[in-house]
Protein backbone atom coordinates (compact mmCIF):
# COMPACT_ATOMS: atom_id res chain seq x y z
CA UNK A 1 20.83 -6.08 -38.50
CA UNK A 2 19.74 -4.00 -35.50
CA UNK A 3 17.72 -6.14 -32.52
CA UNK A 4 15.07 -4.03 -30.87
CA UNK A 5 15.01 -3.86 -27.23
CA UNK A 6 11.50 -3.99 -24.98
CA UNK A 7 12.14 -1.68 -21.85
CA UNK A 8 10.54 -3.30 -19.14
CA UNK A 9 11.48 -1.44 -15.14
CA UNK A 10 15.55 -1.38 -14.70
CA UNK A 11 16.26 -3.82 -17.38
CA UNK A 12 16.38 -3.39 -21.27
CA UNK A 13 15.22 -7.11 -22.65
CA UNK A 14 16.63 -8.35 -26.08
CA UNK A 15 16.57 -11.53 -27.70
CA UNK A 16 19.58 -12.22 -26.00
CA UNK A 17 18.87 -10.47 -22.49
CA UNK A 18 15.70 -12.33 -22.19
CA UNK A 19 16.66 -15.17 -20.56
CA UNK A 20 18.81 -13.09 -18.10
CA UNK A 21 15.66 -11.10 -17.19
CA UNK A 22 13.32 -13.64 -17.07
CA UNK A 23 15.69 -15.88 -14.09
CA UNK A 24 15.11 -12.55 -11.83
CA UNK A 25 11.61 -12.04 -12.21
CA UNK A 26 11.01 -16.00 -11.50
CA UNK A 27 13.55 -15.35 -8.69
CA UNK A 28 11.65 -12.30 -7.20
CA UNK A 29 8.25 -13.86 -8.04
CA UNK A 30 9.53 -17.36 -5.71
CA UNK A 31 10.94 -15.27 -3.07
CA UNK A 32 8.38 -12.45 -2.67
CA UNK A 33 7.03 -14.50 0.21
CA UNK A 34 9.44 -16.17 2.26
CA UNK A 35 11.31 -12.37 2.46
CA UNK A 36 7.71 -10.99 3.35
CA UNK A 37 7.87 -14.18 6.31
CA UNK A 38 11.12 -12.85 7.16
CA UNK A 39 10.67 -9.51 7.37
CA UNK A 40 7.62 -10.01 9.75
CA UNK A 41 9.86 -12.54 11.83
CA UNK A 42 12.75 -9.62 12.08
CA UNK A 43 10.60 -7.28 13.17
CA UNK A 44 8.82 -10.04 15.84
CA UNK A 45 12.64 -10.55 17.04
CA UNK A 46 13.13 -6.76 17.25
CA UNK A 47 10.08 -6.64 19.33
CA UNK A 48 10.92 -9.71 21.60
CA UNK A 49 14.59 -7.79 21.83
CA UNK A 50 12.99 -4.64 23.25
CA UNK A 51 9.93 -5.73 25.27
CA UNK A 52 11.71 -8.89 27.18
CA UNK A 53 13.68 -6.40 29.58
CA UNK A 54 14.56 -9.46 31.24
CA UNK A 55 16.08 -11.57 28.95
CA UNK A 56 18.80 -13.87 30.28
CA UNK A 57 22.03 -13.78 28.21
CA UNK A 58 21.68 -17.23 26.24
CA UNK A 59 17.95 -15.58 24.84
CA UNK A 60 20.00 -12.49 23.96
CA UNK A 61 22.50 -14.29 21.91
CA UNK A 62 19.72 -16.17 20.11
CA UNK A 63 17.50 -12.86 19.48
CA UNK A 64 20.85 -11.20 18.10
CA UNK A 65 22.12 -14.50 15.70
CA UNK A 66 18.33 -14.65 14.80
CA UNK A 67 18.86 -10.99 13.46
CA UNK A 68 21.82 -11.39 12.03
CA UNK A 69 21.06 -14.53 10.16
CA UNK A 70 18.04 -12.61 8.80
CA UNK A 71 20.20 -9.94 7.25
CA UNK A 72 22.73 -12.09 5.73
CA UNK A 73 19.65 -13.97 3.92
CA UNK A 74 18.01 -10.79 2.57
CA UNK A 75 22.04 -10.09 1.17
CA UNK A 76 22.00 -13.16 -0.53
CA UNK A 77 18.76 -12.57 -2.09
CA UNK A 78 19.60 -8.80 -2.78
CA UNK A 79 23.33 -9.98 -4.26
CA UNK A 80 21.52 -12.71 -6.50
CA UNK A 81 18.80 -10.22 -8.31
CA UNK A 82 21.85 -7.79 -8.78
CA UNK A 83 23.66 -10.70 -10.11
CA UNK A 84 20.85 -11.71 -12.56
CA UNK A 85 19.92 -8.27 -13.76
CA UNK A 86 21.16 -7.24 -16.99
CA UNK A 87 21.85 -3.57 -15.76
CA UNK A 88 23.35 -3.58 -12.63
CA UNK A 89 24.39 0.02 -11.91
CA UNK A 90 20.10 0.96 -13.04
CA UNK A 91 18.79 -1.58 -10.30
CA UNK A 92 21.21 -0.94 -7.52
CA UNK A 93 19.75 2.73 -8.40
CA UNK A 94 16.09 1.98 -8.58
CA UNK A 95 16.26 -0.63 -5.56
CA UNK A 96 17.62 1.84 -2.66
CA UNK A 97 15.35 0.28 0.25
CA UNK A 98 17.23 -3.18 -0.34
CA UNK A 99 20.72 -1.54 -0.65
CA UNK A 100 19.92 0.24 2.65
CA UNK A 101 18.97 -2.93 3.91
CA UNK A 102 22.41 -4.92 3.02
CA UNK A 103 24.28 -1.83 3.77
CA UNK A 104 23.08 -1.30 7.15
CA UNK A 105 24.96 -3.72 9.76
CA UNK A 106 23.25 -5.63 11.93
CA UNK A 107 23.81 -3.64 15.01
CA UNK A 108 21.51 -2.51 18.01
CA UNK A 109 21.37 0.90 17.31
CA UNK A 110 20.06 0.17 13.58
CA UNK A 111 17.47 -2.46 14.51
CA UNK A 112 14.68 0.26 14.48
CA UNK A 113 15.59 1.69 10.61
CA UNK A 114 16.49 -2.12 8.76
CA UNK A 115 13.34 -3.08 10.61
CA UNK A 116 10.87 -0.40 9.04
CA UNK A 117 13.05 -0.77 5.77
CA UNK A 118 12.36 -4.58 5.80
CA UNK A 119 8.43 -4.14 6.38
CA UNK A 120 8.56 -1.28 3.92
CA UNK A 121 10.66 -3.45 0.96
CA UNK A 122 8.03 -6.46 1.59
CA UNK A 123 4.86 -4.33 1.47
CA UNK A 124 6.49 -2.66 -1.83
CA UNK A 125 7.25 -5.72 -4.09
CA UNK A 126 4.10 -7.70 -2.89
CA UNK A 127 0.79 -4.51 -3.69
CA UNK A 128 0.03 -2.88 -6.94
CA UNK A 129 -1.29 0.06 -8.28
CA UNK A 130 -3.83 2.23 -6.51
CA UNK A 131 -4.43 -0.69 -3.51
CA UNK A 132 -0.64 -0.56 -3.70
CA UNK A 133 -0.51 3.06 -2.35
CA UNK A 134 -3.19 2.77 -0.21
CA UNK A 135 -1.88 -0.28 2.23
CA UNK A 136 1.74 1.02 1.46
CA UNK A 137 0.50 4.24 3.09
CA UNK A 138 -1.58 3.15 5.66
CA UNK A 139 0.69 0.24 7.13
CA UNK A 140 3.72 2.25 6.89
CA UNK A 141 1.85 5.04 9.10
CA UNK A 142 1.03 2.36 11.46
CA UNK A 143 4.39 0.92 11.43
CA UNK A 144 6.38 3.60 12.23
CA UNK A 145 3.90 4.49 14.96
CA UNK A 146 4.49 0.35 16.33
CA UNK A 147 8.57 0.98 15.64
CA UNK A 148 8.95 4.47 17.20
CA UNK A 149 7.20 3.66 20.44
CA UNK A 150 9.31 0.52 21.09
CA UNK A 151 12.68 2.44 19.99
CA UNK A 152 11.28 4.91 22.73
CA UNK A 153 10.75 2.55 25.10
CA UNK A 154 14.28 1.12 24.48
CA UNK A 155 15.76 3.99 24.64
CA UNK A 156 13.76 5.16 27.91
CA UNK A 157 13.43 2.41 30.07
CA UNK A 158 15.43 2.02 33.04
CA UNK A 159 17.03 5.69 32.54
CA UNK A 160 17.07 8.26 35.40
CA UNK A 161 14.37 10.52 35.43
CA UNK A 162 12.26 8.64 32.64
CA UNK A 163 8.64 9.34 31.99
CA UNK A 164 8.82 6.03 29.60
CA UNK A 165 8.67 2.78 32.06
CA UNK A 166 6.37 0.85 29.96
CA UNK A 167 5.55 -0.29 26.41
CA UNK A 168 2.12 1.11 27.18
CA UNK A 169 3.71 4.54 28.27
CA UNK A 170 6.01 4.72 25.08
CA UNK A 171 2.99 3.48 22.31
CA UNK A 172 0.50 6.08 24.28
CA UNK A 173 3.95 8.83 23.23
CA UNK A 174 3.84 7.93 20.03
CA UNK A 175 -0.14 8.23 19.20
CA UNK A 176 -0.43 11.20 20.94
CA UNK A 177 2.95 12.97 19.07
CA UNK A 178 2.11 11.34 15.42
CA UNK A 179 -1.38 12.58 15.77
CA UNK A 180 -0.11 16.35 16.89
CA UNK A 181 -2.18 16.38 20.04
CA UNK A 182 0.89 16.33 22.26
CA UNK A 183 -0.50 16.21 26.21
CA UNK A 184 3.01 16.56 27.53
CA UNK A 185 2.62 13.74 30.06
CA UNK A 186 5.45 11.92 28.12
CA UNK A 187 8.56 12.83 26.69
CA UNK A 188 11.92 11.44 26.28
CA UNK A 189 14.76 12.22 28.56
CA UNK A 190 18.04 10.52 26.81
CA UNK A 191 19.56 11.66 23.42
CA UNK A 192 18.65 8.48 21.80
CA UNK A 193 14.46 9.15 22.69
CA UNK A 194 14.84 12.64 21.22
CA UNK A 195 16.28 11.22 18.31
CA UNK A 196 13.60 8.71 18.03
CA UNK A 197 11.41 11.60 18.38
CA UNK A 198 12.72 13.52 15.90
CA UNK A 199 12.34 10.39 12.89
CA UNK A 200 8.38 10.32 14.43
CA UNK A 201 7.89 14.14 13.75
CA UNK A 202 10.03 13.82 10.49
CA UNK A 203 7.95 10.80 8.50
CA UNK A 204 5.07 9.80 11.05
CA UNK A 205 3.23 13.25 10.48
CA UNK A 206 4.16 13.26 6.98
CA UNK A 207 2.73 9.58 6.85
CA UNK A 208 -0.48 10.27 8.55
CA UNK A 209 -1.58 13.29 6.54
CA UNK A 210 -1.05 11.49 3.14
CA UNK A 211 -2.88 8.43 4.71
CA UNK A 212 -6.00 10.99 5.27
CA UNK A 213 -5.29 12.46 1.96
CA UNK A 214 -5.52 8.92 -0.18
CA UNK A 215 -8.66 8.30 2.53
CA UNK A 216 -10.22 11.69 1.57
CA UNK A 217 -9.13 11.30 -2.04
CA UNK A 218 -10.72 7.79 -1.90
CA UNK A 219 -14.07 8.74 -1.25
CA UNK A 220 -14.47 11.56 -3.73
CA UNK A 221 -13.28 9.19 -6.21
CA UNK A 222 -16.50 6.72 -5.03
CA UNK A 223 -18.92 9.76 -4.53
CA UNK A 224 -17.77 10.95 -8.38
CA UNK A 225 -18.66 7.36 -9.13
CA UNK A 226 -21.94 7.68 -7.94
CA UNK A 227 -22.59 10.62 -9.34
CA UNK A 228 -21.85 9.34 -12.84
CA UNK A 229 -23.38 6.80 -12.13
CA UNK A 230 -26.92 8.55 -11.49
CA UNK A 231 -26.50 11.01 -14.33
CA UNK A 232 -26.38 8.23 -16.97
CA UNK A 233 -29.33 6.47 -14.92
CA UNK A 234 -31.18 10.01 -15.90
CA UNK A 235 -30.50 9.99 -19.54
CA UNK A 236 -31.25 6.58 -20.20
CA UNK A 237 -34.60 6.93 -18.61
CA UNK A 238 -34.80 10.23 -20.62
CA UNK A 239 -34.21 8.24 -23.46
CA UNK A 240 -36.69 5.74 -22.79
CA UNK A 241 -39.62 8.17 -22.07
CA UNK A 242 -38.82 9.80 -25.62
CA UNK A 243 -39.10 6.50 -26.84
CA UNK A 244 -42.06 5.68 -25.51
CA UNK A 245 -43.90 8.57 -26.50
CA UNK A 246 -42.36 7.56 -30.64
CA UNK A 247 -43.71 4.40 -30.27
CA UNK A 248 -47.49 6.02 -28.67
CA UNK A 249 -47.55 8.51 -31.57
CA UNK A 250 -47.02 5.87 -33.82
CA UNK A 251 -49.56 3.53 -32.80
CA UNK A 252 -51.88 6.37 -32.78
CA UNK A 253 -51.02 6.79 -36.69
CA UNK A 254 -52.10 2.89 -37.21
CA UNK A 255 -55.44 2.61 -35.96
CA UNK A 256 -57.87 2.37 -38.55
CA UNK A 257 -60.63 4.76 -39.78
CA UNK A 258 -64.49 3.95 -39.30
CA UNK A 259 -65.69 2.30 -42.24
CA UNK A 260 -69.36 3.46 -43.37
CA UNK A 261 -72.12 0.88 -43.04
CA UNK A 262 -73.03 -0.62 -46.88
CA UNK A 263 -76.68 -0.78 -45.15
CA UNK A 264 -76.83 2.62 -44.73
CA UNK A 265 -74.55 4.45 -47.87
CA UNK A 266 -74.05 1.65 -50.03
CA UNK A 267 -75.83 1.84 -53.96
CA UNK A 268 -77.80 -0.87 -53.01
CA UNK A 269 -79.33 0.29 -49.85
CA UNK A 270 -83.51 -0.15 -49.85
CA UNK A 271 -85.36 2.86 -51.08
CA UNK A 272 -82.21 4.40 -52.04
């Protein structure tokens, strides 16, 4: 006899997949926020890496182990959902911000990308629907904004003929470049800040007009609302009126005629 299967994201549950299914989701609903406490703590030791320019070589070592330990956690938890998922090949497929995440080593150069993708992975399993979009949207925008100016300032700092000395120099880049205003007073110098550059004009424009968009989109949606709202206000009161003006007519209709006075008309009136 043929089982029926429920399709349900990357897996396909059956009386016998079931239990399979169900370990992951209790996995990922358990671990949905410790890796959203760990992603935040990456990117605070990305930070800490970039902004303490003078960091004396014991902090270093700690910042970096700190980094890697972080990755080889989010590994384990990325190997143990592939491990309970009952198609493998479909969630490795459907999951490619974790992949990156495991794939990319945790080197210097790729602290700025696994730290977005981290941020990005956490906001994405942890919002739904609609208010999913929206703070997926609007923290991403400000994210890559936060990441951009302190891979600039990384990249910047210290070189020869750098416009970029401070944190404050490299975030004032990035609001000014995202935003398309573009004063000129900053700019990178060194491959790596043109490259930086280049991912900020790629995604952080792109980011920043669909932010407006959902905004935009947001508040027709509440003005349509109101709208509605104040048309069926009309027609109910419409209604009402109409029925008030049934219920006048027929109360009209009820009141009684003026009964002659036997006195007067009656058979039995004097002289009559």
């Amino acid at each position: 006899m043929a089982q029926t299967g429920i399709h349900t994201g990357s897996d396909v549950l059956s009386p016998s997949a079931t239990p399979a299914v169900s370990r992951r989701v209790a996995w990922e609903r358990a671990t949905n926020i410790p890796m959203g406490v760990l992603a935040v703590a990456f990117l605070g030791v990305y930070a800490w890496h970039v902004l303490d320019t003078g960091a004396s070589p014991a902090l270093d070592t700690w910042l970096t182990a700190a980094d890697i330990t972080i990755w080889v956690i989010f590994a384990a938890d990325f190997a143990v959902r592939v491990g309970l998922s009952t198609r493998r090949w479909r969630f490795l497929r459907t999951h490619p911000l974790e992949l990156l995440i495991v794939v990319l080593p945790p080197i210097r150069p790729l602290r700025l990308l696994r730290a977005a993708l981290l941020v990005l992975d956490t906001l994405n399993r942890n919002t739904f629907n609609r208010m999913r979009l929206s703070i997926f949207v609007g923290v991403s925008s400000l994210l890559v904004v936060f990441l951009c100016s302190l891979a600039m300032f990384d990249a910047e700092y210290g070189a020869p003929d750098a416009k970029v000395q401070s944190f404050g120099d490299a975030l004032w880049w990035a609001v000014v470049s995202v935003t398309t205003v573009g004063y000129g007073d900053y700019y990178p110098v060194t491959v790596e800040g043109r490259l930086v550059a280049l991912i900020l004009m790629t995604f952080g424009i792109g980011l920043i007009s669909f932010a407006i968009g959902t905004t935009t989109s947001w508040v027709l949606d509440q003005l349509k609302t109101v709208e509605e709202s104040t048309e069926r206000t009309d027609i109910e009161v419409g209604k009402l009126v109409e029925e008030i003006r049934a219920l006048r007519t027929e109360v009209a209709a009820l009141r009684p005629t003026e009964i002659p006075s036997p006195n007067t008309h009656g058979p039995n009136s004097i002289g009559g």
